[in-house]
N, C-alpha and C. Protein backbone atom coordinates (compact mmCIF):
# COMPACT_ATOMS: atom_id res chain seq x y z
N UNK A 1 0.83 -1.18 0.00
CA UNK A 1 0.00 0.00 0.00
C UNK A 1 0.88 1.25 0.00
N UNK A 2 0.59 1.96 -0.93
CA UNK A 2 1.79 3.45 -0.96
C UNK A 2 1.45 4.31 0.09
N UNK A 3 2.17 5.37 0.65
CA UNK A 3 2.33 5.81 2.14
C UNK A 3 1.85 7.18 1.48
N UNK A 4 0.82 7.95 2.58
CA UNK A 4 0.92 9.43 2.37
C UNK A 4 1.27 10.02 3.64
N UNK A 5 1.36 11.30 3.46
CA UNK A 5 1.46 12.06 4.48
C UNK A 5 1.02 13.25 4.72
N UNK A 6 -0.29 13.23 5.50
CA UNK A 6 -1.04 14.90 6.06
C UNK A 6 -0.32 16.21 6.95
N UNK A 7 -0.47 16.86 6.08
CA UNK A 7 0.23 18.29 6.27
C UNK A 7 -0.13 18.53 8.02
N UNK A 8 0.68 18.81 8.60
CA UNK A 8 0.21 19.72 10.21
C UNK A 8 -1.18 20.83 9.90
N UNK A 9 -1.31 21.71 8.85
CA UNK A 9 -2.25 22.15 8.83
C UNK A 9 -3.91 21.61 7.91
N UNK A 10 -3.27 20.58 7.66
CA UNK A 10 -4.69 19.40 7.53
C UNK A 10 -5.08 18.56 8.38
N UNK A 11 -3.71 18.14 9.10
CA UNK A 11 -4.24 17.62 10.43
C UNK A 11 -5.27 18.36 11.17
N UNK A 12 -5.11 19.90 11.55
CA UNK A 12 -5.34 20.68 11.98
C UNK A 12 -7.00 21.14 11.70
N UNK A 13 -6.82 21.19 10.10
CA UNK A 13 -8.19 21.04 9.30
C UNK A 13 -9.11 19.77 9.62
N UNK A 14 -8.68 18.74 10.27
CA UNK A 14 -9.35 17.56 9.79
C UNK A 14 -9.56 17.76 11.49
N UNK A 15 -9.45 17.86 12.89
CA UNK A 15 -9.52 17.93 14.17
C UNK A 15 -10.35 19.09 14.30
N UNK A 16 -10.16 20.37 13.22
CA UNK A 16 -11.50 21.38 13.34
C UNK A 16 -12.96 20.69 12.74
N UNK A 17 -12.68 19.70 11.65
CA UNK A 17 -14.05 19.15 10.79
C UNK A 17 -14.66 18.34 12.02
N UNK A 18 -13.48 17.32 12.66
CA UNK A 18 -14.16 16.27 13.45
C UNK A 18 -14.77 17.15 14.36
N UNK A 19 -14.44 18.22 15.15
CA UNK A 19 -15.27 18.72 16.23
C UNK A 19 -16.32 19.60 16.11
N UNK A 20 -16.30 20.14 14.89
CA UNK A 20 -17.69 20.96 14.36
C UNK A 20 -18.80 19.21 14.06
N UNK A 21 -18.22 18.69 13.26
CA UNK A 21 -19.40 17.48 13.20
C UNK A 21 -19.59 16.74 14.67
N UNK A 22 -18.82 16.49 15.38
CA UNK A 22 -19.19 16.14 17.07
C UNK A 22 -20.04 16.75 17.57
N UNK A 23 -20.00 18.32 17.32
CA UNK A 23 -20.81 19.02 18.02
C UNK A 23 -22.36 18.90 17.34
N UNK A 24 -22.45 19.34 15.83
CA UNK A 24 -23.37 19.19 15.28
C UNK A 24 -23.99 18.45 15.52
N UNK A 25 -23.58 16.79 15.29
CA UNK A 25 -23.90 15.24 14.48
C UNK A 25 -23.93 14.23 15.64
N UNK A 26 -22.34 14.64 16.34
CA UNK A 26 -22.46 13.42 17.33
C UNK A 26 -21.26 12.91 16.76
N UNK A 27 -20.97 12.34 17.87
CA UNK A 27 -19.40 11.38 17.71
C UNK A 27 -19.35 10.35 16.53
N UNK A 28 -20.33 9.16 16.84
CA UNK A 28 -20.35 8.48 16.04
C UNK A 28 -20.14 8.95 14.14
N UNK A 29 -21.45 10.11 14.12
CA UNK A 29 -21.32 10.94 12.80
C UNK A 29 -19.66 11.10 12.19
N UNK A 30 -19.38 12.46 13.21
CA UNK A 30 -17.71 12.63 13.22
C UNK A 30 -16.33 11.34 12.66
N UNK A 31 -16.80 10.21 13.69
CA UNK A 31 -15.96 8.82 13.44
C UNK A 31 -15.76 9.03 11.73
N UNK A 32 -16.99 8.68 11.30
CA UNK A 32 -17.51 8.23 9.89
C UNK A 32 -16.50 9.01 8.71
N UNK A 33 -17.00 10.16 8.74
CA UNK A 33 -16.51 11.63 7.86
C UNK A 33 -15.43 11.33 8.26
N UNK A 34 -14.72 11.72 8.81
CA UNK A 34 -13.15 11.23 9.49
C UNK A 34 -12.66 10.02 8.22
N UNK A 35 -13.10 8.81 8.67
CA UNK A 35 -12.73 7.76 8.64
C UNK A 35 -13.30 7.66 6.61
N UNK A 36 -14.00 8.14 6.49
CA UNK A 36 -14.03 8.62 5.10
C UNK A 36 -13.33 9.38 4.35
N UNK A 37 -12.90 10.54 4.95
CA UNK A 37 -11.64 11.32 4.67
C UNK A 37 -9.95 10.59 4.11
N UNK A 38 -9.94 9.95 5.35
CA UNK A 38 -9.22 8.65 4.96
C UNK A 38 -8.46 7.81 4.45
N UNK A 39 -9.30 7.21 4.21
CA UNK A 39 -9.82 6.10 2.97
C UNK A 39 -9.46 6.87 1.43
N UNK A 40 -10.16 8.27 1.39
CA UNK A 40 -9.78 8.60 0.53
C UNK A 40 -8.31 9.07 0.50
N UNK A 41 -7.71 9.47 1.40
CA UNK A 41 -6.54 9.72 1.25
C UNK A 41 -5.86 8.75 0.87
N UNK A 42 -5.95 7.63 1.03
CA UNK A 42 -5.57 6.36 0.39
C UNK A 42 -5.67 5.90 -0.62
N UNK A 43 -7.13 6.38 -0.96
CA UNK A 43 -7.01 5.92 -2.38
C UNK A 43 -6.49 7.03 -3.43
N UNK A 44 -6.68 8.09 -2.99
CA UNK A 44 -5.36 9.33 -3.68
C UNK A 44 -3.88 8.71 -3.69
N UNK A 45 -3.14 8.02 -2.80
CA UNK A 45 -1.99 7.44 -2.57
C UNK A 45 -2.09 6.56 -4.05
N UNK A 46 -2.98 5.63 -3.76
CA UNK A 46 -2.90 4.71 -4.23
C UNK A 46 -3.14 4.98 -6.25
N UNK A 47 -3.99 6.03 -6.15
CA UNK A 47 -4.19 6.67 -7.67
C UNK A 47 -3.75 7.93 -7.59
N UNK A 48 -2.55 8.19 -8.11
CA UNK A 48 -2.15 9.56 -7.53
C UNK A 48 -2.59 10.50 -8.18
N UNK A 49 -3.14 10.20 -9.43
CA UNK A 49 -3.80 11.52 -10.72
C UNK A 49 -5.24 11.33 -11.00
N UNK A 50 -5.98 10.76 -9.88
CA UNK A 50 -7.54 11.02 -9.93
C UNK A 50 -7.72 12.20 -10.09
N UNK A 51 -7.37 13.41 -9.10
CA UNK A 51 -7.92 14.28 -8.82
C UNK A 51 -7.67 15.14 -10.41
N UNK A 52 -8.47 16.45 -10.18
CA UNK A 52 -8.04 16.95 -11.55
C UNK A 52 -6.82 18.34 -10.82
N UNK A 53 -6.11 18.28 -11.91
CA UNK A 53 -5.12 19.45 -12.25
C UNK A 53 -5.26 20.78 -11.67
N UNK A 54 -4.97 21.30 -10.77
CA UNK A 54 -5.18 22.60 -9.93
C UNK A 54 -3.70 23.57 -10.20
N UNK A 55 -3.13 23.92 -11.62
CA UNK A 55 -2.08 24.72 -11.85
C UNK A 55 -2.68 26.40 -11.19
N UNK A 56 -3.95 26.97 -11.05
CA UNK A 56 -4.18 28.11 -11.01
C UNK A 56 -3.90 28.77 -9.09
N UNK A 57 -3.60 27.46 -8.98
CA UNK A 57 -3.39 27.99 -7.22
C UNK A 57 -1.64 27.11 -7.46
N UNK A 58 -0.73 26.31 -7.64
CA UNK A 58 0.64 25.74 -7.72
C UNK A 58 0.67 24.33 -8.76
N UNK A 59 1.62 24.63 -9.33
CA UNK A 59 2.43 23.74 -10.10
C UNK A 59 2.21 22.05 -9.59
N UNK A 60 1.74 21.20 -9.86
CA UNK A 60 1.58 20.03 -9.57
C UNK A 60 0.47 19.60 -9.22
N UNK A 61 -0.11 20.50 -8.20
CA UNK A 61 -1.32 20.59 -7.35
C UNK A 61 -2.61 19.78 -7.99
N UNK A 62 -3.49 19.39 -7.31
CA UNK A 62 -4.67 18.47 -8.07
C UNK A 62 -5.51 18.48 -6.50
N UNK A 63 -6.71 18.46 -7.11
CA UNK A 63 -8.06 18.39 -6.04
C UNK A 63 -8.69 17.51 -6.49
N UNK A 64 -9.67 16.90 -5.45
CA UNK A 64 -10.25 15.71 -5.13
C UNK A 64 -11.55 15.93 -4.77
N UNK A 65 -12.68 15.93 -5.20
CA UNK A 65 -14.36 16.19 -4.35
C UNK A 65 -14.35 14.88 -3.87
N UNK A 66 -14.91 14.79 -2.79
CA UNK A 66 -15.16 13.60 -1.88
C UNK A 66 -16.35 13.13 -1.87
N UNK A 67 -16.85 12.61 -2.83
CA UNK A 67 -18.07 12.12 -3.17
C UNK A 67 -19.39 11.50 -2.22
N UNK A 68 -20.17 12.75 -2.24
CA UNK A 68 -21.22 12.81 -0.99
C UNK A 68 -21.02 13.79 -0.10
N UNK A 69 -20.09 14.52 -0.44
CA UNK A 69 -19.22 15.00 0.43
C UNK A 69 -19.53 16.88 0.47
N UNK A 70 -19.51 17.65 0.59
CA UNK A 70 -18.58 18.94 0.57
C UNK A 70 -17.37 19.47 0.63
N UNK A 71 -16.53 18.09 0.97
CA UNK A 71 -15.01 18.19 1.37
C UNK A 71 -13.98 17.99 -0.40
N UNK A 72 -13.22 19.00 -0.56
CA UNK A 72 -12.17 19.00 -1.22
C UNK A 72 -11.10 18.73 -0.95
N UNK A 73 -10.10 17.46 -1.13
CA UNK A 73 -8.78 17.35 -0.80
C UNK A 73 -7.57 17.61 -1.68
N UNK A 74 -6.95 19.09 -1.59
CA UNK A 74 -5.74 19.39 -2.18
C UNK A 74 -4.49 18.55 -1.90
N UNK A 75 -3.99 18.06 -2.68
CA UNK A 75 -2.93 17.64 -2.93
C UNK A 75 -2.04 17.55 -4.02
N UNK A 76 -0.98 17.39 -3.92
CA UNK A 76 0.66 16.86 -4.73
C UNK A 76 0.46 15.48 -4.94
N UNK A 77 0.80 14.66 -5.87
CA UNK A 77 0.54 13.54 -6.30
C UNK A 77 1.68 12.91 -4.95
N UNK A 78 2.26 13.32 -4.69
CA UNK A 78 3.32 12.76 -3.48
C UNK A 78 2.79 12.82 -2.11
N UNK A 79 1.94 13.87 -1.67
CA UNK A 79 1.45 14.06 -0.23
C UNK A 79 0.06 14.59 -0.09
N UNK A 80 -0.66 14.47 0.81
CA UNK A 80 -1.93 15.26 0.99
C UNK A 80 -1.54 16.91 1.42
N UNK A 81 -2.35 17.27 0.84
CA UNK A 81 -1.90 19.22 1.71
C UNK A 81 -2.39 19.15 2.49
N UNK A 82 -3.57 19.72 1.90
CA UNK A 82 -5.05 20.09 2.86
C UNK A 82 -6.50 19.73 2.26
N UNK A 83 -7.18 19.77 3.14
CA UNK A 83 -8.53 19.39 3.38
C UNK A 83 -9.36 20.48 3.25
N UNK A 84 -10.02 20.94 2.33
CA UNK A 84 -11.06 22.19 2.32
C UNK A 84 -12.00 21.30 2.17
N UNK A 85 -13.54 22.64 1.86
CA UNK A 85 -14.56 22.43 2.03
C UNK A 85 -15.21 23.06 0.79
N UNK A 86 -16.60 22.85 -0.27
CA UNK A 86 -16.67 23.56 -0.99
C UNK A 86 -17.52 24.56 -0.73
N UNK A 87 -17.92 24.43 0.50
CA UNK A 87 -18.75 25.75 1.34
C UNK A 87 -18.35 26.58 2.15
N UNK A 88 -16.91 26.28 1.83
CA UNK A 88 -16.16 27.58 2.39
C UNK A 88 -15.21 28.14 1.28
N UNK A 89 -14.19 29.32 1.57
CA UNK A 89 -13.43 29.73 0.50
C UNK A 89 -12.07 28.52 0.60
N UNK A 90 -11.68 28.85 -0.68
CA UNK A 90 -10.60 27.86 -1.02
C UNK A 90 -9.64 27.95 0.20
N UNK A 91 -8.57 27.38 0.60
CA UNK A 91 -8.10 27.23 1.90
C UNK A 91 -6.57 27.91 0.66
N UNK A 92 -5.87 28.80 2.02
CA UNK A 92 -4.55 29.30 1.37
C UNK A 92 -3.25 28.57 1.70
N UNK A 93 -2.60 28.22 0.92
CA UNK A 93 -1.73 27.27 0.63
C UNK A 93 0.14 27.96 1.39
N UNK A 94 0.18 27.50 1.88
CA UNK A 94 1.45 27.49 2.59
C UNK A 94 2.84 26.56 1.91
N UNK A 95 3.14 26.69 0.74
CA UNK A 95 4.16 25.96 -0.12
C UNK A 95 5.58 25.96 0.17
């Protein structure tokens, strides 16, 4: 299985999602989305050019809709960045 690795400020992103949905949804809810998040990050690992082509924010860059989701995952075909949302503004990139 190929290895990724979440940015400190997606970690960060992904511990603000789990506790807004805790609060909202409930733990169990939270688990889920989390644990869906994931999965997909894995399978980004694992297909590194699903996402489509994001040159208008950096060079390499590619996004991911998380199907069912509202969640966008920016990444480098090598690492996860970050974790946005499409109901919020695009998240600013720290390169």
């Amino acid at each position: 299985m190929p290895a990724y690795r979440v940015t400190a400020s997606a970690v960060a992103d992904l511990d603000e999602t789990w506790g807004y949905l805790d609060q909202d949804s409930g733990e169990a809810i939270a688990d889920r989305q989390l644990t869906r998040l994931y999965r997909r990050f894995q399978l980004l690992a694992e297909q590194r050019f699903l996402g489509r082509p994001r040159p208008e924010f950096a060079p390499e860059l590619r996004s991911y809709v998380v199907p069912g989701t509202s969640y966008i995952i920016f990444y480098f075909p090598s690492r996860v960045l970050k974790k946005g949302s499409t109901a919020r503004n695009r998240p600013n990139f720290r390169i």
